[in-house]
PDB file of N, CA and C in Angstrom:
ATOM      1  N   UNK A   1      -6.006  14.910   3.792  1.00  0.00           N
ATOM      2  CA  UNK A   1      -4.672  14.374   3.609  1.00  0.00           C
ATOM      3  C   UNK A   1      -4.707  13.029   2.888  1.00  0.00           C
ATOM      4  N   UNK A   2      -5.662  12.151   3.442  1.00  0.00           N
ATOM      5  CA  UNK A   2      -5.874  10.958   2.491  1.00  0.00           C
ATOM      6  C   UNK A   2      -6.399  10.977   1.078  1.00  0.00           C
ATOM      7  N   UNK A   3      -7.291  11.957   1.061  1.00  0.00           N
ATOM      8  CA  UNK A   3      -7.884  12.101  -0.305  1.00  0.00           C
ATOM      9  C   UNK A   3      -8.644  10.863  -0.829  1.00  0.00           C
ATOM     10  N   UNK A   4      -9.617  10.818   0.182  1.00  0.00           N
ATOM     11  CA  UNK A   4     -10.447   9.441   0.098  1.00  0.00           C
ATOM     12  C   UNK A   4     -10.171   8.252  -0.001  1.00  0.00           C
ATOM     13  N   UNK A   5      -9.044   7.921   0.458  1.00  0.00           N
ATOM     14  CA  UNK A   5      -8.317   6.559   0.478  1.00  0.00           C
ATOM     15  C   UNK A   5      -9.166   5.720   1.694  1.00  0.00           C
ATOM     16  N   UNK A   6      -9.627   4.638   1.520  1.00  0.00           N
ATOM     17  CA  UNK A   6      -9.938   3.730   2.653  1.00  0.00           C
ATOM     18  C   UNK A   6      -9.211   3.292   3.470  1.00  0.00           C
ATOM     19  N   UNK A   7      -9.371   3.329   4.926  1.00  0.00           N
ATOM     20  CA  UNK A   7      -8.553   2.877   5.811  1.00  0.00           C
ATOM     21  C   UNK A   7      -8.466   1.418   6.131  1.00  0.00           C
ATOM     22  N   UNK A   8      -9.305   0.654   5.594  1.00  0.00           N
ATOM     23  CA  UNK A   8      -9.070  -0.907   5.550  1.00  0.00           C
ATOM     24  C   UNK A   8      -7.851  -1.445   5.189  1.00  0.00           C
ATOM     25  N   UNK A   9      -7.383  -0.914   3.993  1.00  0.00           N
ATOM     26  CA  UNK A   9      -6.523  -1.836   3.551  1.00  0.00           C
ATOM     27  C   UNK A   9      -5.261  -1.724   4.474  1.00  0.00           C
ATOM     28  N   UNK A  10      -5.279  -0.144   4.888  1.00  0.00           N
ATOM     29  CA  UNK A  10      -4.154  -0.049   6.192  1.00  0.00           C
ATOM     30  C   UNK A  10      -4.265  -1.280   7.520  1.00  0.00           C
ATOM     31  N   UNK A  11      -5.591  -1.122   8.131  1.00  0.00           N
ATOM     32  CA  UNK A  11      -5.709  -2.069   8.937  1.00  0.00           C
ATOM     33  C   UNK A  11      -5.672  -3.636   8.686  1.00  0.00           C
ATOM     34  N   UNK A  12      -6.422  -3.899   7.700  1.00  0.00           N
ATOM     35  CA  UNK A  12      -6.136  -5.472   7.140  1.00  0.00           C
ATOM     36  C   UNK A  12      -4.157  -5.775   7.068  1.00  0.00           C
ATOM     37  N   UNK A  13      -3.428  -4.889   6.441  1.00  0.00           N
ATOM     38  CA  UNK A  13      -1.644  -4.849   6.617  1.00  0.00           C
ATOM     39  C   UNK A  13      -1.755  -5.271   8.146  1.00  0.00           C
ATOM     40  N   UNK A  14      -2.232  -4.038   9.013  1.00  0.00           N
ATOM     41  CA  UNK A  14      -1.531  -4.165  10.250  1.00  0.00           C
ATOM     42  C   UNK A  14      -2.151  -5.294  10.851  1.00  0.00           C
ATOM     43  N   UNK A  15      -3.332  -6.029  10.770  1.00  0.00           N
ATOM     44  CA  UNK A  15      -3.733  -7.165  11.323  1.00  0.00           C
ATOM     45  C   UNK A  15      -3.766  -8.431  10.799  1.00  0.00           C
ATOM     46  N   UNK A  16      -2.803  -8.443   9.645  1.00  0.00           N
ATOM     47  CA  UNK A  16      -2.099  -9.902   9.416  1.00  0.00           C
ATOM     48  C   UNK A  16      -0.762  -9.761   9.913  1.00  0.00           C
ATOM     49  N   UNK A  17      -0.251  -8.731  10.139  1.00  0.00           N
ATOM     50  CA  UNK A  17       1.152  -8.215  10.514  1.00  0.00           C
ATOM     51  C   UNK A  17       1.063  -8.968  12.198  1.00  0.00           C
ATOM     52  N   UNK A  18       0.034  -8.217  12.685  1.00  0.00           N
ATOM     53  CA  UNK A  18      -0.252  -8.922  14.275  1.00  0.00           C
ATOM     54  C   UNK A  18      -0.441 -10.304  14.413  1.00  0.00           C
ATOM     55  N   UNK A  19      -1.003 -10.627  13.892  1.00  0.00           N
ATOM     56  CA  UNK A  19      -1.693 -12.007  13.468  1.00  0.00           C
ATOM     57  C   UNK A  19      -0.182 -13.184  13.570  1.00  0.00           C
ATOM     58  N   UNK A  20       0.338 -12.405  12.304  1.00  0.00           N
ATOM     59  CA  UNK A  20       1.533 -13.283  12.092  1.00  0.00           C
ATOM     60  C   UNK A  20       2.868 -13.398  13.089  1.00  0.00           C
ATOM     61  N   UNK A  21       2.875 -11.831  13.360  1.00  0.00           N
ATOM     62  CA  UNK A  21       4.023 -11.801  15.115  1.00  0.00           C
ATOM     63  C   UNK A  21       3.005 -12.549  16.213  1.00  0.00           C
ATOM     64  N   UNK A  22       1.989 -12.337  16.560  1.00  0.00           N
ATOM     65  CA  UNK A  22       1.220 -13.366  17.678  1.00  0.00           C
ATOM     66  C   UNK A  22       1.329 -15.016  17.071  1.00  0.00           C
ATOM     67  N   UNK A  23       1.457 -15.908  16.349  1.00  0.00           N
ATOM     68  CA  UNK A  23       1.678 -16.756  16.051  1.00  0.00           C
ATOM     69  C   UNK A  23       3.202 -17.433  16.287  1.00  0.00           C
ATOM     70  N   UNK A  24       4.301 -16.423  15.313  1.00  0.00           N
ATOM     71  CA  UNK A  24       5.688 -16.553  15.975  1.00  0.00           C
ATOM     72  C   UNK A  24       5.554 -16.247  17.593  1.00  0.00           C
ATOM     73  N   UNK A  25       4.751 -15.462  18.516  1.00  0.00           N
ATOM     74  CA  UNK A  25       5.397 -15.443  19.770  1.00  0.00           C
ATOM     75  C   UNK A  25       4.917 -16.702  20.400  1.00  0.00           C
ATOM     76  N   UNK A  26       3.545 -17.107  19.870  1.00  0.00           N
ATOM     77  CA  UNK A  26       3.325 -18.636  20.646  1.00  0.00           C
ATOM     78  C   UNK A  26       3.979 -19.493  20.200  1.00  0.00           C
ATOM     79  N   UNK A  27       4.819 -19.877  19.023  1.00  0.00           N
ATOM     80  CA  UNK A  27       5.570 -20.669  18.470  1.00  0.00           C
ATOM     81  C   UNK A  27       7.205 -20.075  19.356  1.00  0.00           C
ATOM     82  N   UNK A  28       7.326 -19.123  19.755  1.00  0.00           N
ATOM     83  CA  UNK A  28       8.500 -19.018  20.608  1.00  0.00           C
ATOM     84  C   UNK A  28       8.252 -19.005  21.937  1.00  0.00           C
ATOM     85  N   UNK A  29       7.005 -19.101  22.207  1.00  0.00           N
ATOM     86  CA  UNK A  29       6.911 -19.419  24.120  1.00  0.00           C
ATOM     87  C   UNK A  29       7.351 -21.175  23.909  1.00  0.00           C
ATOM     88  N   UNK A  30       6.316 -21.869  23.136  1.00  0.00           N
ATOM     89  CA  UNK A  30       6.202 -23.406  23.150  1.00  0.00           C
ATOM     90  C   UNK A  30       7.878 -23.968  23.421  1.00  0.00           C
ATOM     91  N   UNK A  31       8.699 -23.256  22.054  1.00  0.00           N
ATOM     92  CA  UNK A  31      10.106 -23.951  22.034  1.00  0.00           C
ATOM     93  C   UNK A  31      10.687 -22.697  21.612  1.00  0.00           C
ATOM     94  N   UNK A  32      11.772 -22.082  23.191  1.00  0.00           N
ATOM     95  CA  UNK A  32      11.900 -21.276  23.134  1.00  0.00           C
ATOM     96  C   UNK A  32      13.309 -21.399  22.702  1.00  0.00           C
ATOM     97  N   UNK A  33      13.794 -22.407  22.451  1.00  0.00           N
ATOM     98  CA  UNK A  33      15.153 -22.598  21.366  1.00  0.00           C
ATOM     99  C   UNK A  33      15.589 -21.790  19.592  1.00  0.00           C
ATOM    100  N   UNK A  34      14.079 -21.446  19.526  1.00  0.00           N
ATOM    101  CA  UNK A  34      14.122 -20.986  18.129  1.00  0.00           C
ATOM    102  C   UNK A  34      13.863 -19.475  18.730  1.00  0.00           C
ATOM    103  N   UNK A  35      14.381 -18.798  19.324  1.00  0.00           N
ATOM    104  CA  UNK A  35      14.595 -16.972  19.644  1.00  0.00           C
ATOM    105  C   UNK A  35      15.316 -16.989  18.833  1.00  0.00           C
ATOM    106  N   UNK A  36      16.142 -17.270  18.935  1.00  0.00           N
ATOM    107  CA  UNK A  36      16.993 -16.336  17.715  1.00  0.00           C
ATOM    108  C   UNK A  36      17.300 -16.618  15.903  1.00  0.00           C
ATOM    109  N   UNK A  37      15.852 -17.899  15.584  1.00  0.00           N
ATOM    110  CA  UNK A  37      16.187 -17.803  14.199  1.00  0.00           C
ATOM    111  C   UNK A  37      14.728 -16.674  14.274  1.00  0.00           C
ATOM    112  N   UNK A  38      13.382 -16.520  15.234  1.00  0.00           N
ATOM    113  CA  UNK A  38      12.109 -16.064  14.654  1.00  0.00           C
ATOM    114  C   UNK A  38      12.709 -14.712  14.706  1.00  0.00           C
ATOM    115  N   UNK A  39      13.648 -13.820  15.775  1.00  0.00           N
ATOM    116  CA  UNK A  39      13.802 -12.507  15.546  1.00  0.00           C
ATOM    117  C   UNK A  39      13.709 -11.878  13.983  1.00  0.00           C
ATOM    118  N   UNK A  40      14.859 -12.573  13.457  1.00  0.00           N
ATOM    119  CA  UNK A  40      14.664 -12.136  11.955  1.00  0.00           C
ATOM    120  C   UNK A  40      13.614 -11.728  11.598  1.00  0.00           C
ATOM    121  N   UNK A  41      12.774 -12.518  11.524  1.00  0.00           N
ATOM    122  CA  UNK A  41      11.724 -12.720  11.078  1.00  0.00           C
ATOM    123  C   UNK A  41      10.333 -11.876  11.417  1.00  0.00           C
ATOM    124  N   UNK A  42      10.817 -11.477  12.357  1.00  0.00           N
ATOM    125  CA  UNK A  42       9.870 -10.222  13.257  1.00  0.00           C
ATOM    126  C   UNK A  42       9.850  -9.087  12.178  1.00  0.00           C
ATOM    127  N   UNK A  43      11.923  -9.233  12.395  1.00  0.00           N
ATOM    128  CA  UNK A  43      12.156  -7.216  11.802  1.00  0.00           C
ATOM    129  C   UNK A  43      11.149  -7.184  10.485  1.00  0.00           C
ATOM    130  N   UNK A  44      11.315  -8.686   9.774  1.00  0.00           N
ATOM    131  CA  UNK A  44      10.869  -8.547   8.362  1.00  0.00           C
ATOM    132  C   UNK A  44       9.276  -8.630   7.777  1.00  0.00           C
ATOM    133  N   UNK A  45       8.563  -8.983   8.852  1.00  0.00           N
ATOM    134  CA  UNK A  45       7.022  -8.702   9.018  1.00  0.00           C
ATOM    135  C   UNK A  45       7.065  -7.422   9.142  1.00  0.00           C
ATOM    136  N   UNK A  46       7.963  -6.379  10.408  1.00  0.00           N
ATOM    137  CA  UNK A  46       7.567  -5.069  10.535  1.00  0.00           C
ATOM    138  C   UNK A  46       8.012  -4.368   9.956  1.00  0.00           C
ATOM    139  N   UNK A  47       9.055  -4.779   8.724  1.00  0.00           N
ATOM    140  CA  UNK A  47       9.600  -3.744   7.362  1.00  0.00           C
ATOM    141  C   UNK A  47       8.740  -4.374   6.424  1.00  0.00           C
ATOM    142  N   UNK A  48       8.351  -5.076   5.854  1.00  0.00           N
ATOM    143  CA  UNK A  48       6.774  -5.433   5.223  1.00  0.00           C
ATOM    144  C   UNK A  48       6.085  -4.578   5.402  1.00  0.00           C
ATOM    145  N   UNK A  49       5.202  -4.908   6.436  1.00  0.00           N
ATOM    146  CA  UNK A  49       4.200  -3.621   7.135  1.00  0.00           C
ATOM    147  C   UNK A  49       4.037  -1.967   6.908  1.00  0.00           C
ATOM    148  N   UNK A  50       6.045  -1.432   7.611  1.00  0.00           N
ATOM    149  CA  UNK A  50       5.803  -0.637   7.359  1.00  0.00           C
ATOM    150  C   UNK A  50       6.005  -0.113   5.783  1.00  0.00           C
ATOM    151  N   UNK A  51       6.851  -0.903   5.051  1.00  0.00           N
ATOM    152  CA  UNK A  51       6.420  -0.224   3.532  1.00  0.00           C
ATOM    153  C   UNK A  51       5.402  -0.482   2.585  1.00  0.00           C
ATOM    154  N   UNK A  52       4.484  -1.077   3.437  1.00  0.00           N
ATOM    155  CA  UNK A  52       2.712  -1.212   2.812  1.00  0.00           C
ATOM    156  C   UNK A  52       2.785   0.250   3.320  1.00  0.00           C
ATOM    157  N   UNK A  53       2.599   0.362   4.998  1.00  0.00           N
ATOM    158  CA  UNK A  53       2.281   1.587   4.944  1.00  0.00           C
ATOM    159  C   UNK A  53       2.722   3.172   4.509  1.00  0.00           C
ATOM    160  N   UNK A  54       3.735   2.884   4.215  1.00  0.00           N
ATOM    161  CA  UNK A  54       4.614   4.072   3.356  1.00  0.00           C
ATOM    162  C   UNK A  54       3.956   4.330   1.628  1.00  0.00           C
ATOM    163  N   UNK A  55       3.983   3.318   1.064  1.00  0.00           N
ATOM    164  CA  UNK A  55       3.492   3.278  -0.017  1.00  0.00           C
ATOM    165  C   UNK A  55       1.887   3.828  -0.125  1.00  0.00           C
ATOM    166  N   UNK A  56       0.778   3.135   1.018  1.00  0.00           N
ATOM    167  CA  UNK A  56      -0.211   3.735   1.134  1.00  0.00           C
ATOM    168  C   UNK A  56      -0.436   5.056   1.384  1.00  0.00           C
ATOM    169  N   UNK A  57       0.739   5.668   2.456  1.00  0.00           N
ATOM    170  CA  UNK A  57       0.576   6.781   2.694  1.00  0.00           C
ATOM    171  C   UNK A  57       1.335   8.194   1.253  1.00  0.00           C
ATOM    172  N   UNK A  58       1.833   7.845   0.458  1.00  0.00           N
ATOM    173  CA  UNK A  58       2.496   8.243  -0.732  1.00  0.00           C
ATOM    174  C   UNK A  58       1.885   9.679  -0.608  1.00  0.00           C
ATOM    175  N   UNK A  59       2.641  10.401  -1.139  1.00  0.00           N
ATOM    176  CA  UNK A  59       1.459  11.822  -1.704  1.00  0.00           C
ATOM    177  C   UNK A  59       0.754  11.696  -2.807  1.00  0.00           C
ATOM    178  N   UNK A  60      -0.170  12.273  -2.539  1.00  0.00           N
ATOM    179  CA  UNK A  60      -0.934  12.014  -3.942  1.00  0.00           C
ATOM    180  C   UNK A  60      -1.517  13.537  -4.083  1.00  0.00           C
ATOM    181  N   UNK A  61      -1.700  14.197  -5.278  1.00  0.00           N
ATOM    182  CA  UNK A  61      -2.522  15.383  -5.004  1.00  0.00           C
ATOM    183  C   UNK A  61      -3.721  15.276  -5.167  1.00  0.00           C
ATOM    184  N   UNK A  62      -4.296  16.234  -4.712  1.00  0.00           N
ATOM    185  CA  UNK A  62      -6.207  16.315  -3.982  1.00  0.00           C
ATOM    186  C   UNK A  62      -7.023  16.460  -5.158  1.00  0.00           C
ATOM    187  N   UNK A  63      -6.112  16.678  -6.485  1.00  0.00           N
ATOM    188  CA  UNK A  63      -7.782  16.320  -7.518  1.00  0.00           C
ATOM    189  C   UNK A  63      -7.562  14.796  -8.189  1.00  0.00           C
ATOM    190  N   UNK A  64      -8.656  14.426  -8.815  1.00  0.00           N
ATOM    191  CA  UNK A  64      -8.462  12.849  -9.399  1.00  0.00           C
ATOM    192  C   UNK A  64      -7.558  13.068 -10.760  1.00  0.00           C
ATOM    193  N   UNK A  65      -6.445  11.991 -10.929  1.00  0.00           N
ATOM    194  CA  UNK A  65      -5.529  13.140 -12.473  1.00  0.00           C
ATOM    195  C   UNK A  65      -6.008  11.988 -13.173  1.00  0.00           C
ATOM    196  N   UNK A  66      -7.104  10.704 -12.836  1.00  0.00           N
ATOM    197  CA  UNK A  66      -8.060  10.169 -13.874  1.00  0.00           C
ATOM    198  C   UNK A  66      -9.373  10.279 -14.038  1.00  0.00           C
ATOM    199  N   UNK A  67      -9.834  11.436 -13.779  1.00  0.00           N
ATOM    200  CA  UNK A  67     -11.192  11.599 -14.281  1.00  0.00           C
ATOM    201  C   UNK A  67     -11.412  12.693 -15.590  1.00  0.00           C
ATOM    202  N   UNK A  68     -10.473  13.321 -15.671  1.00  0.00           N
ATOM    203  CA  UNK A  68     -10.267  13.849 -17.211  1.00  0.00           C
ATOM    204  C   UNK A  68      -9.581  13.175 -18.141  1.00  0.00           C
ATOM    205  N   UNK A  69      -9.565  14.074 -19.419  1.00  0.00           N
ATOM    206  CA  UNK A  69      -9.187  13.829 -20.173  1.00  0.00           C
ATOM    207  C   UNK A  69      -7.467  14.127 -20.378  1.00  0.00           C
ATOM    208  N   UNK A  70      -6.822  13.317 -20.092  1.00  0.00           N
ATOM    209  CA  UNK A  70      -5.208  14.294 -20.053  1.00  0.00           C
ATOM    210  C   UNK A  70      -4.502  14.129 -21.666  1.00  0.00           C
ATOM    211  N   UNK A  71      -5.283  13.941 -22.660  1.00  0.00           N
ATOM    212  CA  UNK A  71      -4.472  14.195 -23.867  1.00  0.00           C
ATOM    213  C   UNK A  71      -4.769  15.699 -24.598  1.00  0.00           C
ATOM    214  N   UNK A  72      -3.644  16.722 -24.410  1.00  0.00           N
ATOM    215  CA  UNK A  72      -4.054  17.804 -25.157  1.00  0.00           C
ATOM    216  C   UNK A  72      -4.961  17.729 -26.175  1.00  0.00           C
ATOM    217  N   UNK A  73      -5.841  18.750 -26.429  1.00  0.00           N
ATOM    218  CA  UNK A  73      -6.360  18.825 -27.576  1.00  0.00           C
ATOM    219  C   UNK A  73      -5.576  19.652 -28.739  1.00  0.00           C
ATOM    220  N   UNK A  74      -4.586  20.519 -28.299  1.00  0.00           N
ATOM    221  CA  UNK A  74      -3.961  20.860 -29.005  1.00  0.00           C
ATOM    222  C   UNK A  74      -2.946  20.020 -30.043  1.00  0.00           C
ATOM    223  N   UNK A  75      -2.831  18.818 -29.432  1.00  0.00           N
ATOM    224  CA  UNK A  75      -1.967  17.740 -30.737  1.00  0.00           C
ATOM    225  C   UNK A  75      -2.984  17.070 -31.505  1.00  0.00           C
ATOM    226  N   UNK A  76      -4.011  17.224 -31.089  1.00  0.00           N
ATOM    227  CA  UNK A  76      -4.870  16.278 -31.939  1.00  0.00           C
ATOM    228  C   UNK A  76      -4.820  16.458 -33.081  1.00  0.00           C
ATOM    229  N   UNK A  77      -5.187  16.062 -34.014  1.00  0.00           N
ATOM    230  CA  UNK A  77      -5.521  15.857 -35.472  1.00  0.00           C
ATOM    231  C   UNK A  77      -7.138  16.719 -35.949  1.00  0.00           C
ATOM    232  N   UNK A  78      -7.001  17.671 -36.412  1.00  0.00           N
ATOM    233  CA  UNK A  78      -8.384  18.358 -36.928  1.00  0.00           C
ATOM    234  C   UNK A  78      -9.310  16.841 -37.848  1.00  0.00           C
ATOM    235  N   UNK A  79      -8.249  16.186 -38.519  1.00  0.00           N
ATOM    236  CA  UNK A  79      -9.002  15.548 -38.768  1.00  0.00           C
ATOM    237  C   UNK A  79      -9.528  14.240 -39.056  1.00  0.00           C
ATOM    238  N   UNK A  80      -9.514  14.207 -36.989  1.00  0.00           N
ATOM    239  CA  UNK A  80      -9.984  13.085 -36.673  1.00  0.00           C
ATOM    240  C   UNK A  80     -11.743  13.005 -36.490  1.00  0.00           C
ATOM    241  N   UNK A  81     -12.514  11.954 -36.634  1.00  0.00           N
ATOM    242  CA  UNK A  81     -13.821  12.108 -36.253  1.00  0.00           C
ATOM    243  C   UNK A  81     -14.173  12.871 -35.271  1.00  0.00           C
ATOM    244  N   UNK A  82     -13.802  12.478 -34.455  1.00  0.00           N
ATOM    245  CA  UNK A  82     -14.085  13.138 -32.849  1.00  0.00           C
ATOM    246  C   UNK A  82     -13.973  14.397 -32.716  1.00  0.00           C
ATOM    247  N   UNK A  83     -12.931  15.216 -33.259  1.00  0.00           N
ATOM    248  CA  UNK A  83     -12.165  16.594 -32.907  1.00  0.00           C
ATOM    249  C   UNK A  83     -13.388  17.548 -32.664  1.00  0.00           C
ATOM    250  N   UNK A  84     -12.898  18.157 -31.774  1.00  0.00           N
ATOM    251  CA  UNK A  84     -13.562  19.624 -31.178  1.00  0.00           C
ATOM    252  C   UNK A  84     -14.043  20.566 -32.598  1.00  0.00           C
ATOM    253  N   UNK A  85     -14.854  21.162 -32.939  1.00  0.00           N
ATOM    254  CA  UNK A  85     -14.468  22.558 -34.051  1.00  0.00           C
ATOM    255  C   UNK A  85     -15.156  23.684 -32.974  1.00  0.00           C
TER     256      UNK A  85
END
């Protein structure tokens, strides 16, 4: 389903994501006057997050569509250096 995608870069998202809500929650235990400007700020770390992870998770299909060649040979030019005969 991944099609060889590394799972780091998923986890590195989700553990600055943590990182950064554990920081706002000790910054909202200390002075708990600011609840209601850090909420915001939560939703928008975890809509961050999750459209890293949406984007990572994208479909992709299961062969590589850059390891060939994707310019027909049929438009080519007979007579270019390169061309097939």
């Amino acid at each position: 389903m991944f099609y060889g995608r590394g799972l780091r870069q998923l986890f590195i998202a989700w553990g600055v994501a943590f990182v950064l809500m554990l920081g706002l929650y000790r910054i909202e235990v200390v002075i708990p006057a600011l609840h209601d400007m850090i909420v915001p700020v939560y939703w928008i770390i975890v809509g961050a997050t999750a459209f890293v992870t949406l984007r990572w998770l994208r479909a992709r299909s299961p062969k590589d569509r850059r390891g060939e060649d994707r310019r027909r040979k049929s438009r080519r030019s007979d007579s270019a250096p390169d061309a097939e005969k």
